[in-house]
N, C-alpha and C. Protein backbone atom coordinates (compact mmCIF):
# COMPACT_ATOMS: atom_id res chain seq x y z
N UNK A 1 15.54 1.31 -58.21
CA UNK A 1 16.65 1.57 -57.34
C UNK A 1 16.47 0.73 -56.08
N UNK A 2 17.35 0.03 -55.62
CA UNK A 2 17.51 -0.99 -54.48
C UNK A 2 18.43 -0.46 -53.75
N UNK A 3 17.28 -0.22 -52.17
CA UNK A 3 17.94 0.34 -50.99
C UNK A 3 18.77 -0.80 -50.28
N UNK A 4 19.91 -0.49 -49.70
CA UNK A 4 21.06 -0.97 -48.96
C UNK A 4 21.18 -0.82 -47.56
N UNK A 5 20.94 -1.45 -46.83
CA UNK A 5 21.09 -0.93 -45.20
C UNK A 5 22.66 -1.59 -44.67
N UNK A 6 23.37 -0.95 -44.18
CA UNK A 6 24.49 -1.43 -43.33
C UNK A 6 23.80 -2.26 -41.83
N UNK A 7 24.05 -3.29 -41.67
CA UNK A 7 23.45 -4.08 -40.52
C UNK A 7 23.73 -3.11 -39.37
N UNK A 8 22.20 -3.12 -38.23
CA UNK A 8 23.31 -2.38 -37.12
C UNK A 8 23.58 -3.16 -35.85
N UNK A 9 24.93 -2.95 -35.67
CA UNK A 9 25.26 -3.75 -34.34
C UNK A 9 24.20 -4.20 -33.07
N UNK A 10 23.49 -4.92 -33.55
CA UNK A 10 21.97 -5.25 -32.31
C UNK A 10 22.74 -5.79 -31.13
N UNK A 11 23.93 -6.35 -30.88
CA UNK A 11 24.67 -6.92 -30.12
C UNK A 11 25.13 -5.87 -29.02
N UNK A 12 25.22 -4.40 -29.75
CA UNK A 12 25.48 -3.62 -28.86
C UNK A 12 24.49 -2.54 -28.32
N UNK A 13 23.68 -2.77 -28.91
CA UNK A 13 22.30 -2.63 -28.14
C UNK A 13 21.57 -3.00 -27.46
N UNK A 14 21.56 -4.08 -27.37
CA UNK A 14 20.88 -5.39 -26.14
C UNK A 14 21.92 -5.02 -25.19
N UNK A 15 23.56 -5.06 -25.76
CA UNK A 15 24.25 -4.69 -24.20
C UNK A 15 24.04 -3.54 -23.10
N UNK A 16 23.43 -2.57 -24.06
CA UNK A 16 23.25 -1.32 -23.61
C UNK A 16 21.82 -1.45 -22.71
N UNK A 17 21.09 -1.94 -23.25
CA UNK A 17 19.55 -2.16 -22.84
C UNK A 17 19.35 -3.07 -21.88
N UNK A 18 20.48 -4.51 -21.66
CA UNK A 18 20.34 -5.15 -20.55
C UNK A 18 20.20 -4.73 -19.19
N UNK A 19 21.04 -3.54 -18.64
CA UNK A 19 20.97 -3.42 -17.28
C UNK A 19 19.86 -2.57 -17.30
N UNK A 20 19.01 -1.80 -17.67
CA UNK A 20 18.16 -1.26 -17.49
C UNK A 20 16.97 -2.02 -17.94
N UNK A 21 16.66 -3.36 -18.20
CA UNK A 21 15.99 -4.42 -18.44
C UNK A 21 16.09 -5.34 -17.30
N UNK A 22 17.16 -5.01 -16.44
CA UNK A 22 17.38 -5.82 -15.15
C UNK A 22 16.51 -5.35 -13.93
N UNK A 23 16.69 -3.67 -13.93
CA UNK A 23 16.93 -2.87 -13.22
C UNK A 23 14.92 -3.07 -12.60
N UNK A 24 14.47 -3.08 -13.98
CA UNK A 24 12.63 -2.85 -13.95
C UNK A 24 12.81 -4.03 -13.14
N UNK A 25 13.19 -5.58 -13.19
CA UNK A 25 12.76 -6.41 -12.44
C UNK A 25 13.44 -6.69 -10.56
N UNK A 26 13.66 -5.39 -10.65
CA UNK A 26 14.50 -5.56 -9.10
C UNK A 26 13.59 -4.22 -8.52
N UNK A 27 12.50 -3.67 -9.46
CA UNK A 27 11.85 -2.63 -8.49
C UNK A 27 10.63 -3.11 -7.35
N UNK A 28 10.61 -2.64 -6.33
CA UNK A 28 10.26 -3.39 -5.24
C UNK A 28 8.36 -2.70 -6.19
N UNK A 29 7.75 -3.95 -4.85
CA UNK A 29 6.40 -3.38 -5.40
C UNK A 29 5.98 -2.03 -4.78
N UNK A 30 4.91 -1.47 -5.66
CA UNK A 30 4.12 -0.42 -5.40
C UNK A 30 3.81 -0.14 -4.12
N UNK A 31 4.07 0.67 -3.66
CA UNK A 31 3.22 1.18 -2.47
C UNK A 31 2.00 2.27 -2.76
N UNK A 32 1.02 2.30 -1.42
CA UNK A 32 -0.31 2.81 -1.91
C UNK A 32 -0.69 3.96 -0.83
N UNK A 33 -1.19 5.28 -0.97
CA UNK A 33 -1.87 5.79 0.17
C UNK A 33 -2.94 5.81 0.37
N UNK A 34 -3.64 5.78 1.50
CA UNK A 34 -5.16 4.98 1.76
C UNK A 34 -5.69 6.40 2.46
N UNK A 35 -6.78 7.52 1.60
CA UNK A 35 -7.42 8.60 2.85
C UNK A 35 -8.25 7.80 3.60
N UNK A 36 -7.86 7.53 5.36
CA UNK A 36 -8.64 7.00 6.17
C UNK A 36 -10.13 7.28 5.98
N UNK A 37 -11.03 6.43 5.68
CA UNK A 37 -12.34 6.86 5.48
C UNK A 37 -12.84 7.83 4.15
N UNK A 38 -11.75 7.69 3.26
CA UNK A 38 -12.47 7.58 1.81
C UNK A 38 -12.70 9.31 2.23
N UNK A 39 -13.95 9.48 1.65
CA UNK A 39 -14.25 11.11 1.08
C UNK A 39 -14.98 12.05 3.30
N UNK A 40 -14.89 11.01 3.75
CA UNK A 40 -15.46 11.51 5.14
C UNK A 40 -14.39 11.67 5.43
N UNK A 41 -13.24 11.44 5.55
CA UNK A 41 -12.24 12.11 6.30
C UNK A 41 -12.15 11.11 7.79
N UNK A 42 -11.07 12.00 8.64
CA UNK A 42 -11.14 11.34 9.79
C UNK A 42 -12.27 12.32 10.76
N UNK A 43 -13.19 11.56 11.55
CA UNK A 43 -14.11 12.60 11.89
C UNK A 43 -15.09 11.90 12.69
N UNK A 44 -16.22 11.70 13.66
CA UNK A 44 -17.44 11.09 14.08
C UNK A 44 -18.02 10.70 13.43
N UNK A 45 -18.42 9.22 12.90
CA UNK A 45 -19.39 8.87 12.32
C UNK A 45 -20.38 9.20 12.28
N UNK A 46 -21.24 9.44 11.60
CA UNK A 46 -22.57 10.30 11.83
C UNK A 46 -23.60 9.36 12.06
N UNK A 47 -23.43 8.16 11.99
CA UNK A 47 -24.59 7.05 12.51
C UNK A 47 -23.85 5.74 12.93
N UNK A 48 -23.34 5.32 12.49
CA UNK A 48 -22.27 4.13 12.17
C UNK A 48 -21.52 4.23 12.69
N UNK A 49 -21.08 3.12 14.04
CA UNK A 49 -20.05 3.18 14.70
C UNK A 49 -19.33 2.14 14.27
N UNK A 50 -19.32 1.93 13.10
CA UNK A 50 -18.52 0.65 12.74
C UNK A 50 -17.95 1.10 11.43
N UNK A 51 -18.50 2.38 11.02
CA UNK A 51 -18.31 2.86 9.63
C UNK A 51 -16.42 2.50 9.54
N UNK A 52 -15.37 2.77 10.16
CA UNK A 52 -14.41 2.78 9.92
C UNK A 52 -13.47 1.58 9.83
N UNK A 53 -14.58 0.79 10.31
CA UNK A 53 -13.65 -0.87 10.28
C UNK A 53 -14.49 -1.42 8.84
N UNK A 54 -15.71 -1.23 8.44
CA UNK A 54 -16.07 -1.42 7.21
C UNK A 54 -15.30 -1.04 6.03
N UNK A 55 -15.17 0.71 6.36
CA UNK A 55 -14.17 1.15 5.13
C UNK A 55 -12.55 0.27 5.28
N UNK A 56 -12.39 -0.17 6.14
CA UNK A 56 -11.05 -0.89 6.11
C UNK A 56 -10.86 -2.15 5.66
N UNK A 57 -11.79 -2.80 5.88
CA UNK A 57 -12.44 -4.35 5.42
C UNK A 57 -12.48 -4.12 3.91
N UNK A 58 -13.05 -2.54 3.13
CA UNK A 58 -12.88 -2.73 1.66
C UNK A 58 -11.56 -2.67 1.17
N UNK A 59 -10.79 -2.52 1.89
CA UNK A 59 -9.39 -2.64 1.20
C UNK A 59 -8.33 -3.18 1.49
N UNK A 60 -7.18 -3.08 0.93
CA UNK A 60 -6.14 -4.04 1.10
C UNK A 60 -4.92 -3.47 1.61
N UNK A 61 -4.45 -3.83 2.71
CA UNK A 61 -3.23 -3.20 3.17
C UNK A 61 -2.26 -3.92 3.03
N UNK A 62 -1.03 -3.32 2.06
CA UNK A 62 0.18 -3.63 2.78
C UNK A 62 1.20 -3.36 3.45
N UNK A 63 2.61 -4.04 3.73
CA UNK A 63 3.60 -3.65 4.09
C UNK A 63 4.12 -2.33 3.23
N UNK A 64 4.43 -1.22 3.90
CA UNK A 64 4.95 -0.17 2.74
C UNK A 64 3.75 0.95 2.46
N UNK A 65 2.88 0.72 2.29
CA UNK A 65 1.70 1.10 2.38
C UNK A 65 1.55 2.69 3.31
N UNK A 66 0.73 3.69 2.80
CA UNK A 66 0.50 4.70 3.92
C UNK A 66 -1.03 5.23 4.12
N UNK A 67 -1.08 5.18 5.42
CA UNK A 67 -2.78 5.80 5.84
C UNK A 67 -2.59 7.25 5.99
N UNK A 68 -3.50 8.08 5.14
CA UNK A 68 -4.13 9.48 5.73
C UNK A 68 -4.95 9.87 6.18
N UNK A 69 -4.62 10.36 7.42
CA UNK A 69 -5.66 10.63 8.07
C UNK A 69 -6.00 12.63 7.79
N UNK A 70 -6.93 12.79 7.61
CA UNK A 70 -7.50 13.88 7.42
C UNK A 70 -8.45 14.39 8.24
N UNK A 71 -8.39 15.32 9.44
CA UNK A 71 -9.06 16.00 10.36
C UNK A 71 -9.45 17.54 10.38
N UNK A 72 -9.90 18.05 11.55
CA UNK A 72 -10.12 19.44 11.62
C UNK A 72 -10.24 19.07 13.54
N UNK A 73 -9.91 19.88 14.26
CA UNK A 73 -9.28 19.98 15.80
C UNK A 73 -9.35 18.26 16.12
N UNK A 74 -8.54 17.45 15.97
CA UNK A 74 -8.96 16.30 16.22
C UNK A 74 -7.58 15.90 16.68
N UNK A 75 -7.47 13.98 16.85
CA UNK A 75 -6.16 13.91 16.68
C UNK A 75 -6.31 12.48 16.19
N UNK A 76 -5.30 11.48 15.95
CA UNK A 76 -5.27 10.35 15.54
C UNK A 76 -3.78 9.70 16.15
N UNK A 77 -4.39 8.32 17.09
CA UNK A 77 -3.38 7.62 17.55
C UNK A 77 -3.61 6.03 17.58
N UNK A 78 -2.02 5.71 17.57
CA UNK A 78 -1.98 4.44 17.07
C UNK A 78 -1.84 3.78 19.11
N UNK A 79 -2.58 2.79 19.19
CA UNK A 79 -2.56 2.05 20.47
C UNK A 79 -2.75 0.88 20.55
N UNK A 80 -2.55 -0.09 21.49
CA UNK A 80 -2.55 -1.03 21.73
C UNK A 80 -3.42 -1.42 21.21
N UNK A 81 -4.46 -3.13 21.23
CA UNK A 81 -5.17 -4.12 21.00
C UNK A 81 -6.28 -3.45 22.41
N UNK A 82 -5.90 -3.51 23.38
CA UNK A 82 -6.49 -3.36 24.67
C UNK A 82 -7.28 -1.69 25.08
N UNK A 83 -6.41 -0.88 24.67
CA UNK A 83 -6.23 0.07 24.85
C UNK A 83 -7.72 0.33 23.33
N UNK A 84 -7.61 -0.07 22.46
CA UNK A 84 -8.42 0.05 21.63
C UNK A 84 -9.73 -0.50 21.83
N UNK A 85 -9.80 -1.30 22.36
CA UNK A 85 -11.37 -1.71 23.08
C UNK A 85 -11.71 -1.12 24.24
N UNK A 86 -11.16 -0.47 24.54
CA UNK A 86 -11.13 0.50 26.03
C UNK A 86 -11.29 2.04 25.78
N UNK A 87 -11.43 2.16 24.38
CA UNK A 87 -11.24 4.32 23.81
C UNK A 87 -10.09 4.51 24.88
N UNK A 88 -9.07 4.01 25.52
CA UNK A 88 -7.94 4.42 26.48
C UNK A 88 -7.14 5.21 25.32
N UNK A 89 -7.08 6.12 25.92
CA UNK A 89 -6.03 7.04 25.14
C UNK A 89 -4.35 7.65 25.94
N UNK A 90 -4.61 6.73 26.83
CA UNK A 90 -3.24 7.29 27.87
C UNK A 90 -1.55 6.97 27.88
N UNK A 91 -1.69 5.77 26.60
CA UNK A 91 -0.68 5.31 26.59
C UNK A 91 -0.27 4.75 24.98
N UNK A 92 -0.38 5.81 24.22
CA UNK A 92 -0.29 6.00 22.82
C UNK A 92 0.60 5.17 22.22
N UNK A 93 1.11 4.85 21.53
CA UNK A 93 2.05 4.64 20.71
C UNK A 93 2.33 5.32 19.77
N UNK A 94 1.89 6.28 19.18
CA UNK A 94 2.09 7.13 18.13
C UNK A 94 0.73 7.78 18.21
N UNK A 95 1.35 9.65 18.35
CA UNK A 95 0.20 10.43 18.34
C UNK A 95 0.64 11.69 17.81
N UNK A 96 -0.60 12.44 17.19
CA UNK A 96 -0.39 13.50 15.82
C UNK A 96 -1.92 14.13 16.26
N UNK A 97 -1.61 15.25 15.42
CA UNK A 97 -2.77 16.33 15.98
C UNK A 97 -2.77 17.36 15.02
N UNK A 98 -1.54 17.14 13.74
CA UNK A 98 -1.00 18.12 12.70
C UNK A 98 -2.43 18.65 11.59
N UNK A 99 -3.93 17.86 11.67
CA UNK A 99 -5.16 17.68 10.73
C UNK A 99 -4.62 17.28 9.10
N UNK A 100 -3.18 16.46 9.56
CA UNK A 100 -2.96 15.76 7.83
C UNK A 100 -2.14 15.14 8.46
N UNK A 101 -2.34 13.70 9.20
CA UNK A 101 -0.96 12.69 9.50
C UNK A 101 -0.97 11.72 8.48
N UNK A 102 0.21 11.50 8.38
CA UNK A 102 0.46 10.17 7.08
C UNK A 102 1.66 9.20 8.03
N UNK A 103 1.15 7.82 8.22
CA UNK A 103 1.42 6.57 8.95
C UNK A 103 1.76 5.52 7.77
N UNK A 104 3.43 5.50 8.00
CA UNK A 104 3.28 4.15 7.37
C UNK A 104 3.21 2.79 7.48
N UNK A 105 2.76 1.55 6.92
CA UNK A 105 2.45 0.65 7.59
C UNK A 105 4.04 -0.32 7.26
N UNK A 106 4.50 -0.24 8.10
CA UNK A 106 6.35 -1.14 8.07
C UNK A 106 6.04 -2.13 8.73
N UNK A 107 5.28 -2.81 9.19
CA UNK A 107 5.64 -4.39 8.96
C UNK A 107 3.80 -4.78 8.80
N UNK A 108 3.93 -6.44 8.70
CA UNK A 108 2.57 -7.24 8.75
C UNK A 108 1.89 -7.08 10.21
N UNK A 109 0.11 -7.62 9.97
CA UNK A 109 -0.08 -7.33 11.44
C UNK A 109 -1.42 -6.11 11.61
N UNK A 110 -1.95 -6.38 12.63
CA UNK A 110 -2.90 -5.61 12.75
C UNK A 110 -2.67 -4.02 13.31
N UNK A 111 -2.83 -2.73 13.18
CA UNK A 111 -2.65 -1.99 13.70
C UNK A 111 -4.05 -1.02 14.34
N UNK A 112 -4.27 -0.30 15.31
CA UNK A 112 -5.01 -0.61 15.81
C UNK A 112 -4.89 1.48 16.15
N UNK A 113 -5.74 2.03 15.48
CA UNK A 113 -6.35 3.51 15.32
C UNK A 113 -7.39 3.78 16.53
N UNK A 114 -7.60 5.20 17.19
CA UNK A 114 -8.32 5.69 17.74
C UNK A 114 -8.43 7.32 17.81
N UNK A 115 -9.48 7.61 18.02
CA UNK A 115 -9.33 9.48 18.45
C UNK A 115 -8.87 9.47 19.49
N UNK A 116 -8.07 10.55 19.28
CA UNK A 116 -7.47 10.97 21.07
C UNK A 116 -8.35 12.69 21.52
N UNK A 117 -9.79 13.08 20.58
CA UNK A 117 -10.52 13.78 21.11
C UNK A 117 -11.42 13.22 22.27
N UNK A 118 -11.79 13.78 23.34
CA UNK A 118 -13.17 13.40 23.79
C UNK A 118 -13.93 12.61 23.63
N UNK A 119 -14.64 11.53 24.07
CA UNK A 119 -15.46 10.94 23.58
C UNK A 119 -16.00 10.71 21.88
N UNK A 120 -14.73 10.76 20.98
CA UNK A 120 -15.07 10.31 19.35
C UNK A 120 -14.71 9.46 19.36
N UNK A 121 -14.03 8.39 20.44
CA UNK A 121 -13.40 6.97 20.14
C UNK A 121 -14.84 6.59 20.52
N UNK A 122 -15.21 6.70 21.52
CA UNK A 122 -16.91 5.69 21.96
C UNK A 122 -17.62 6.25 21.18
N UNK A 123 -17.68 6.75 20.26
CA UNK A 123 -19.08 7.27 18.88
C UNK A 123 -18.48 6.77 17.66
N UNK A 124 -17.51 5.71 17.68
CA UNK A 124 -17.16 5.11 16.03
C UNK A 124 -16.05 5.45 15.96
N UNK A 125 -14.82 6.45 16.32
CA UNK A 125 -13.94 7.10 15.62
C UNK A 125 -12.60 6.16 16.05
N UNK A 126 -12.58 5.26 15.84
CA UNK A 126 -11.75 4.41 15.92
C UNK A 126 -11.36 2.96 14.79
N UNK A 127 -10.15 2.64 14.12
CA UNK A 127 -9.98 1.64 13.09
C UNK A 127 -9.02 0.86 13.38
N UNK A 128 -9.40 -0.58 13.15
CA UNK A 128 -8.16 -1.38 12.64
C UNK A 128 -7.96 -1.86 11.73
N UNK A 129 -6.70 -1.91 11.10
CA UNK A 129 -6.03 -1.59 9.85
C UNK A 129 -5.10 -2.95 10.19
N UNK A 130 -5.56 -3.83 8.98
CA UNK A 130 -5.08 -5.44 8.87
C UNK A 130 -4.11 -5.25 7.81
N UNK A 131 -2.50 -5.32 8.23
CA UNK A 131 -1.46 -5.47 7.35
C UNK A 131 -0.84 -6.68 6.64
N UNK A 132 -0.62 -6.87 5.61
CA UNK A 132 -0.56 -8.17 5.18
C UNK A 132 0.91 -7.64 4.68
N UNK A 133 2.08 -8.87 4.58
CA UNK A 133 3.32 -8.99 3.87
C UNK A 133 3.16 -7.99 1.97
N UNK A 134 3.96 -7.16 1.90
CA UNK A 134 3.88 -7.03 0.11
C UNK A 134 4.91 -8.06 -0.08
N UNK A 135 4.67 -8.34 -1.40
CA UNK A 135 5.04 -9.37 -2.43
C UNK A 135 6.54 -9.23 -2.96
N UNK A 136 7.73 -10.11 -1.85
CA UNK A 136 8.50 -9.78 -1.85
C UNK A 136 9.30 -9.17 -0.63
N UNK A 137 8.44 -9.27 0.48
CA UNK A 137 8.61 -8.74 1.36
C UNK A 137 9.08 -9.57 2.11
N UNK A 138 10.02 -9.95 2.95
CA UNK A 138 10.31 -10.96 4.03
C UNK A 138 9.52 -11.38 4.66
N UNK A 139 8.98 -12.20 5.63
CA UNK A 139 8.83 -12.04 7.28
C UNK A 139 7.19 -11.77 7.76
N UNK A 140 6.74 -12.12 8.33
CA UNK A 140 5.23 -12.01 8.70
C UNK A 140 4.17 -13.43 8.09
N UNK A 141 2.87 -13.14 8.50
CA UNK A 141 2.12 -14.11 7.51
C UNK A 141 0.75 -13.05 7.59
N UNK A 142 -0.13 -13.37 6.07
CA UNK A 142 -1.29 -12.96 6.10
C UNK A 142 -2.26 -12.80 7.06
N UNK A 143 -2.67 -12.21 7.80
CA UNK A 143 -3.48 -11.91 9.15
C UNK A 143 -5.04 -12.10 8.34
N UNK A 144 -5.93 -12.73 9.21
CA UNK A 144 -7.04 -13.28 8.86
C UNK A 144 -8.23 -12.28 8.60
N UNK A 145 -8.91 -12.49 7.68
CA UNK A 145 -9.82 -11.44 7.46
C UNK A 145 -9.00 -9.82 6.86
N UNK A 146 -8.27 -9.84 6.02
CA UNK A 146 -7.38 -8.51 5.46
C UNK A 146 -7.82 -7.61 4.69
N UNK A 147 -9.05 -7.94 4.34
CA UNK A 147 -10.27 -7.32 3.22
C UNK A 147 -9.50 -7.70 2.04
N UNK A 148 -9.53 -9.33 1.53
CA UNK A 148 -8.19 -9.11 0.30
C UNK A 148 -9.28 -9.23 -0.91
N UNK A 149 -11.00 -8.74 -0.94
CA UNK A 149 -11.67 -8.96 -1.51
C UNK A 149 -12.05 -7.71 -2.17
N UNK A 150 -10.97 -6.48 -2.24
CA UNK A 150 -11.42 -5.27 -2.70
C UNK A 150 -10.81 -4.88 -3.99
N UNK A 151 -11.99 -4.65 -4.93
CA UNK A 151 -11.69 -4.43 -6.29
C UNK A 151 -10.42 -2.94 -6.36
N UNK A 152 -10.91 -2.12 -5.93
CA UNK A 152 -10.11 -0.96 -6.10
C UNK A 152 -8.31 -1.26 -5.96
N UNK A 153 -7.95 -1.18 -4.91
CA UNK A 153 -7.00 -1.93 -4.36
C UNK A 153 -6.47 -3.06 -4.90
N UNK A 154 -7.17 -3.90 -5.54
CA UNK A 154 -6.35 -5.35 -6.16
C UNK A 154 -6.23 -5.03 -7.64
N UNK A 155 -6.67 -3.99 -8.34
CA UNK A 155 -7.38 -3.81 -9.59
C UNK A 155 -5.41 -2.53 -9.34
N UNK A 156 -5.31 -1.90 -8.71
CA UNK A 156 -4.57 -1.08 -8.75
C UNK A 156 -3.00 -1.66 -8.47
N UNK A 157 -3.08 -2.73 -7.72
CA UNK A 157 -2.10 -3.73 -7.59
C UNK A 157 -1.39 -4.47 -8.59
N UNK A 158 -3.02 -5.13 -9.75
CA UNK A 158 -2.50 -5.58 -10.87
C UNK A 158 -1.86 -5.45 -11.65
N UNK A 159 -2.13 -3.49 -11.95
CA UNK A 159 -1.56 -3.17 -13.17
C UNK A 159 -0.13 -3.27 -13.05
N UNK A 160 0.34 -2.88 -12.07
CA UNK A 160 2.10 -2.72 -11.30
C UNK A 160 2.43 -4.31 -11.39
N UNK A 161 1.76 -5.40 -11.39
CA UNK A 161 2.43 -6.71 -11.40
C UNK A 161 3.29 -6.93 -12.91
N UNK A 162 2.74 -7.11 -13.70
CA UNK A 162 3.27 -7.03 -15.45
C UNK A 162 4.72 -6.91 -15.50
N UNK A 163 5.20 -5.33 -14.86
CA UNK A 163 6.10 -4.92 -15.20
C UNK A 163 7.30 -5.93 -15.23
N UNK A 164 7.58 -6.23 -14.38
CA UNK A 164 8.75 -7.31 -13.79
C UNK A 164 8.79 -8.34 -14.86
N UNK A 165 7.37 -9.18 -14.57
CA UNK A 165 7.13 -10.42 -15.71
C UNK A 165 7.90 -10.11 -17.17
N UNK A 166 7.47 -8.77 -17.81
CA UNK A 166 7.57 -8.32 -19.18
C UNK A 166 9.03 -8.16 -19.49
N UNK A 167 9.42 -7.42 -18.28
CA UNK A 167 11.02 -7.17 -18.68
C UNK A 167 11.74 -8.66 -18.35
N UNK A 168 11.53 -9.95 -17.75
CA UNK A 168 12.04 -10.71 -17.65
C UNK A 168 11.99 -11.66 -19.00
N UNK A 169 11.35 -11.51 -19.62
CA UNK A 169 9.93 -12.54 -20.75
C UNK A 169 11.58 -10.81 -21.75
N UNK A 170 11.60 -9.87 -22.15
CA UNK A 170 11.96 -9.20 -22.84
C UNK A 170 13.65 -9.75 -22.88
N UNK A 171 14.28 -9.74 -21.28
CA UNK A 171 15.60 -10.20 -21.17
C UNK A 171 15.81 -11.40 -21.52
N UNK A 172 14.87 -12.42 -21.59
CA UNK A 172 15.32 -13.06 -22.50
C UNK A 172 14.83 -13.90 -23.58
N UNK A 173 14.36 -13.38 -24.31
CA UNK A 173 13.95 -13.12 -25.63
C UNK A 173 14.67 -12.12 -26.91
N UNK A 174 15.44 -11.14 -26.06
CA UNK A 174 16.01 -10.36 -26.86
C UNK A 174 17.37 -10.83 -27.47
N UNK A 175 18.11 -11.73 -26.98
CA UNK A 175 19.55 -12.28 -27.59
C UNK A 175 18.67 -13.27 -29.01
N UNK A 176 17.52 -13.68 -28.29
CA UNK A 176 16.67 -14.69 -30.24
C UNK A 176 16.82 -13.80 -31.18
N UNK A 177 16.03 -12.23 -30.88
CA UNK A 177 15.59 -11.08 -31.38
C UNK A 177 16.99 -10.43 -32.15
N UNK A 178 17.37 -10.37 -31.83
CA UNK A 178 18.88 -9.35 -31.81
C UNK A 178 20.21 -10.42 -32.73
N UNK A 179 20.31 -11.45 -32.41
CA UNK A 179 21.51 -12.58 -32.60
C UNK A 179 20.95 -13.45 -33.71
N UNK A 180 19.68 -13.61 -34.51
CA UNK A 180 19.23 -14.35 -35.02
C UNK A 180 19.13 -13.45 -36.73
């Protein structure tokens, strides 16, 4: 016995499947949240007054991007260049005290963290956070030294790159697939 298939309209399936084959390559890239200082939290270094520009150096910031900061009676503020080599805490630019702030990073550029407790900015408790353009992003340029040498972060970046490529490499390949 010899099976019979009625052809099926592939023509109107690719039509159906095109805009949502479009759609994957117009999604902006990934954004990432970063817990300030990994499993320590935001807090006094316990030896290391540099501990927080190290943990920042391992990773990669971008545009879009969000820092958490995680405390207990503390606070976390964003300040000047000047103001950050100074532990000056008098003239904030953005300040939180909630012990869970989440900062996002909207444009390229260095941004520049401190405690607004007591004396935890002069014992380490202070970061700057090197923003680089995401991919696709208008406007800015790579700021020097961005930590763009961190496995975690670039390894987590990668997998999200594909997508776009695949559905473009799929859109058009599929009229060969389908019409042939």
């Amino acid at each position: 016995m010899a099976f019979t298939s009625t052809p099926i309209p592939y023509h109107g399936l690719f039509l159906l499947l095109l805009p949502l084959l479009l759609s994957i390559t117009s999604l902006p890239a990934h954004s990432f949240v970063f817990d300030v200082g990994g499993g320590h939290g935001w807090a006094v270094p316990s030896n290391n007054s540099d501990f927080y520009n190290r943990w920042a150096g391992d990773n990669r910031f971008q545009v879009g991007d969000t820092l958490a900061f995680r405390y207990k009676k503390d606070s976390v503020m964003q300040v000047m260049e000047e103001d950050y080599s100074k532990c000056r805490s008098t003239h904030p630019i953005f300040f939180s005290n909630n012990g869970k702030t989440e900062f996002r990073l909207d444009r390229p550029g260095p941004f520049y963290f401190i405690s607004g407790a007591e004396g935890h900015c002069e014992r380490g408790q202070k970061v700057i956070i090197k923003v680089i353009a995401a991919a696709g992003v208008p406007g800015g340029s790579t700021p020097d030294g961005g930590g763009d040498d961190s496995p975690d972060s670039d390894a987590a970046r990668a997998l999200s790159a594909p997508l776009p490529v695949l559905a473009v490499f799929l859109t058009g390949s599929l009229p060969l697939f389908f019409f042939n």
